[in-house]
N, C-alpha and C. Protein backbone atom coordinates (compact mmCIF):
# COMPACT_ATOMS: atom_id res chain seq x y z
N UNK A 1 -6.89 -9.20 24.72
CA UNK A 1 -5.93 -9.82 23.82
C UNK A 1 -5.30 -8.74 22.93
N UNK A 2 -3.60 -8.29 22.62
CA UNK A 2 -3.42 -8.21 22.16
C UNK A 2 -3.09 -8.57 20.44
N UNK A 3 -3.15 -7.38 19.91
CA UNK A 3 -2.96 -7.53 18.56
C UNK A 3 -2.04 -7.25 17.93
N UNK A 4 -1.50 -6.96 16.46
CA UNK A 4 -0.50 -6.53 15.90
C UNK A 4 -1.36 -6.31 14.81
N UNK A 5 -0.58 -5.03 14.12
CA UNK A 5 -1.44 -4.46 12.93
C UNK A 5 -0.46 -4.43 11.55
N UNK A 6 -0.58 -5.32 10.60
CA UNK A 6 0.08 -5.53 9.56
C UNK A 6 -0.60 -5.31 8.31
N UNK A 7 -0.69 -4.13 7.51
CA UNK A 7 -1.12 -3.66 6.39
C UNK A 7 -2.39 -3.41 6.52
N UNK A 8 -2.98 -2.99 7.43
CA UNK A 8 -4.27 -2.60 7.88
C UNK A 8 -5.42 -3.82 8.63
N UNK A 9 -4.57 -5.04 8.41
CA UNK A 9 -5.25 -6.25 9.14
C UNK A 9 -5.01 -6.14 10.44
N UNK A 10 -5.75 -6.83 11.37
CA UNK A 10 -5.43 -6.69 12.19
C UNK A 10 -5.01 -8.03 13.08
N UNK A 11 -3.59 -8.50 13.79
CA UNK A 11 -3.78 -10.54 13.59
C UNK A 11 -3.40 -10.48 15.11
N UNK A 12 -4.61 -11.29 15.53
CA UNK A 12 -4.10 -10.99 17.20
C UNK A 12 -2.53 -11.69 17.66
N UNK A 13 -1.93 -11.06 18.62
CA UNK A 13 -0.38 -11.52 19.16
C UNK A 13 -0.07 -12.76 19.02
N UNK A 14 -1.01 -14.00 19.72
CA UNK A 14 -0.98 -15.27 19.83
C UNK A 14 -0.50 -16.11 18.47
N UNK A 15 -1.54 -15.41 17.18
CA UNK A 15 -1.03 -15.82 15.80
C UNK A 15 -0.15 -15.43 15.44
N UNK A 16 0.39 -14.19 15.52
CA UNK A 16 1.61 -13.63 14.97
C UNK A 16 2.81 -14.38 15.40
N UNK A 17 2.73 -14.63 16.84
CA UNK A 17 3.80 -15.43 17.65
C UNK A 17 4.39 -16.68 17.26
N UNK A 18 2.82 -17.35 16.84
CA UNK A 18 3.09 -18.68 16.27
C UNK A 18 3.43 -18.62 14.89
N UNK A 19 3.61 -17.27 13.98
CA UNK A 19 4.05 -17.98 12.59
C UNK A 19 5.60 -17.94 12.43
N UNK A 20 6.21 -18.49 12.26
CA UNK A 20 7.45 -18.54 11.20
C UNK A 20 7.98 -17.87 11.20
N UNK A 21 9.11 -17.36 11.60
CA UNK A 21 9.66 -15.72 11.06
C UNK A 21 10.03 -15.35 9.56
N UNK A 22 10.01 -16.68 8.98
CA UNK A 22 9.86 -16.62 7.31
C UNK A 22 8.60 -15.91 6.72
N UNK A 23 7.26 -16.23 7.65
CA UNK A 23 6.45 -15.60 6.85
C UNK A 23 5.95 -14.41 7.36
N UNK A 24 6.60 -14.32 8.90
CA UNK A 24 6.55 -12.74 9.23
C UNK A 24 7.17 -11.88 8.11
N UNK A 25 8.12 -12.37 7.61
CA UNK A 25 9.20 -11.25 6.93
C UNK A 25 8.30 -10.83 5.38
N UNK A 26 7.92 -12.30 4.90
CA UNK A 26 6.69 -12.76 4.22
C UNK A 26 6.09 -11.51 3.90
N UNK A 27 5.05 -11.57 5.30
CA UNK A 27 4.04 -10.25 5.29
C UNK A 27 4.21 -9.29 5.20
N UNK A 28 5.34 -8.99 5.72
CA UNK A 28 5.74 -7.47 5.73
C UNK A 28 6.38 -7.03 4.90
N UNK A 29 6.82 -7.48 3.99
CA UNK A 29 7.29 -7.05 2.92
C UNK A 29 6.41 -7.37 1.87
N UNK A 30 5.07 -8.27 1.90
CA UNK A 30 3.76 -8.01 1.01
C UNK A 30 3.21 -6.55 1.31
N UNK A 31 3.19 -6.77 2.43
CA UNK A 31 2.13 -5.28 3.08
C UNK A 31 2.87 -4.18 2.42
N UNK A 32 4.30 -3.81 3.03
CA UNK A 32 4.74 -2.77 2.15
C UNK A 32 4.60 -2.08 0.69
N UNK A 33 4.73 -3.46 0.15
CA UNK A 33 4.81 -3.39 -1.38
C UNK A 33 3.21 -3.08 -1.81
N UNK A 34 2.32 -3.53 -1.05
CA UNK A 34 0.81 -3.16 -1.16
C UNK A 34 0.85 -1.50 -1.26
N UNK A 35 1.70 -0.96 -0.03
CA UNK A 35 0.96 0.21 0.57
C UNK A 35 1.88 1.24 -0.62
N UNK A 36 3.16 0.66 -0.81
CA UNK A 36 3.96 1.43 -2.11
C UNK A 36 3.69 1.71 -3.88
N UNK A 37 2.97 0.25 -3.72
CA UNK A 37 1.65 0.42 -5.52
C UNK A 37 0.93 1.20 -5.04
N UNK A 38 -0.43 1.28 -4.36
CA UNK A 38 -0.99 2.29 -3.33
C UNK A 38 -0.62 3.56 -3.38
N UNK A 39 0.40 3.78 -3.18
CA UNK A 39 0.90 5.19 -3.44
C UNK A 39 0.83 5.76 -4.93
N UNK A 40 1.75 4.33 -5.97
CA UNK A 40 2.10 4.57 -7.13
C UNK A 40 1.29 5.20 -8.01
N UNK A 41 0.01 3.92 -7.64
CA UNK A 41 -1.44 4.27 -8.62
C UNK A 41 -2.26 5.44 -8.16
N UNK A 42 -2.14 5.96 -6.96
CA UNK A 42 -3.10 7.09 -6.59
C UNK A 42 -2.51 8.05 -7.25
N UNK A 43 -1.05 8.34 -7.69
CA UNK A 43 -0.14 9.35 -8.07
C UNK A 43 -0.14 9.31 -9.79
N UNK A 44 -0.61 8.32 -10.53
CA UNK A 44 -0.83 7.53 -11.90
C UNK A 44 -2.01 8.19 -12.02
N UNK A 45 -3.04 7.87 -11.51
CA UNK A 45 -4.46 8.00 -11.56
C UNK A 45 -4.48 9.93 -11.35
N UNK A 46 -4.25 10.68 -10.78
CA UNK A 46 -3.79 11.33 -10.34
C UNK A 46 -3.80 12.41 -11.49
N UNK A 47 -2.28 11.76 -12.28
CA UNK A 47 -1.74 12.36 -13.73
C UNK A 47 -2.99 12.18 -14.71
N UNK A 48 -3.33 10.80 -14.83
CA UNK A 48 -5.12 10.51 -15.69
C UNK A 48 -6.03 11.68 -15.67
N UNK A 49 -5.91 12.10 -14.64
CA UNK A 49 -7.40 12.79 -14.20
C UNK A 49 -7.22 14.10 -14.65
N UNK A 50 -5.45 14.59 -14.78
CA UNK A 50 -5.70 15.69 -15.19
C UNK A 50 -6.42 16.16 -16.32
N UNK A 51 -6.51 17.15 -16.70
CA UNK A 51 -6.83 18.12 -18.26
C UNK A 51 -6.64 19.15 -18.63
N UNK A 52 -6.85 19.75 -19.31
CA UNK A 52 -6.15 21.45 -19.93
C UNK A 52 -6.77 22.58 -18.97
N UNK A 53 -7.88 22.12 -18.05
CA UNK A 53 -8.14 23.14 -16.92
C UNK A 53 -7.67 23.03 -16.13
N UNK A 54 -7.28 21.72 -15.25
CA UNK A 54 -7.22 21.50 -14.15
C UNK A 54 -4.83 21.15 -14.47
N UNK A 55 -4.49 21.54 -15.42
CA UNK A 55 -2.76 21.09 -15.49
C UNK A 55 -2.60 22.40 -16.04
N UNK A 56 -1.17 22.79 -15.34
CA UNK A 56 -0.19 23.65 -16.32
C UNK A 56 0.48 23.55 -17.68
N UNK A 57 0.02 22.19 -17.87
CA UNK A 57 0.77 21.91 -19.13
C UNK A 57 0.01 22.09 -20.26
N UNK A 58 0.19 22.14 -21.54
CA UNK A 58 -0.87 22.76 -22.66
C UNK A 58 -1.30 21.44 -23.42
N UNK A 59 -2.08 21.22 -23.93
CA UNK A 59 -2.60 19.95 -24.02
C UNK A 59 -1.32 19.41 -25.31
N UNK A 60 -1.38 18.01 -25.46
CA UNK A 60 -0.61 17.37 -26.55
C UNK A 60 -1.55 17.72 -27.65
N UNK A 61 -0.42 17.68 -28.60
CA UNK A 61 -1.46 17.73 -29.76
C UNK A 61 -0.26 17.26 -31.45
C-alpha cells in the first residue's frame, strides 16, 4: 500500500484519495506553516542561547 507523506505523517493513498480537496489544501498549508514556525523558533531560540562568549556582539548594558 501506498502512502503519501504530509508534514512528517505518514497517510496511506486510499485516505488521502478519499479526503476533500478542501482539506487536502487544509493540510498542506497546516504542515507548511508547522515546518516554517519550526524554522522560526529554532532561529529565536538560537539568538536566546547566545552570550558574550559564544556572540560577536558586546553584551547590552
Amino acid at each position: 500500500m501506498d502512502e503519501i507523506e504530509i508534514g512528517g505523517e505518514k497517510i496511506p493513498e486510499q485516505d488521502w484519495e478519499a479526503a476533500p480537496a478542501s482539506v487536502k489544501r487544509a493540510l498542506v498549508n497546516l504542515a507548511e506553516q508547522v515546518k516554517q514556525l519550526s524554522e522560526r523558533l529554532a532561529a529565536v531560540e538560537e539568538t536566546l542561547n547566545q552570550n558574550s562568549s559564544n556572540s560577536s556582539r558586546p553584551p547590552l548594558q
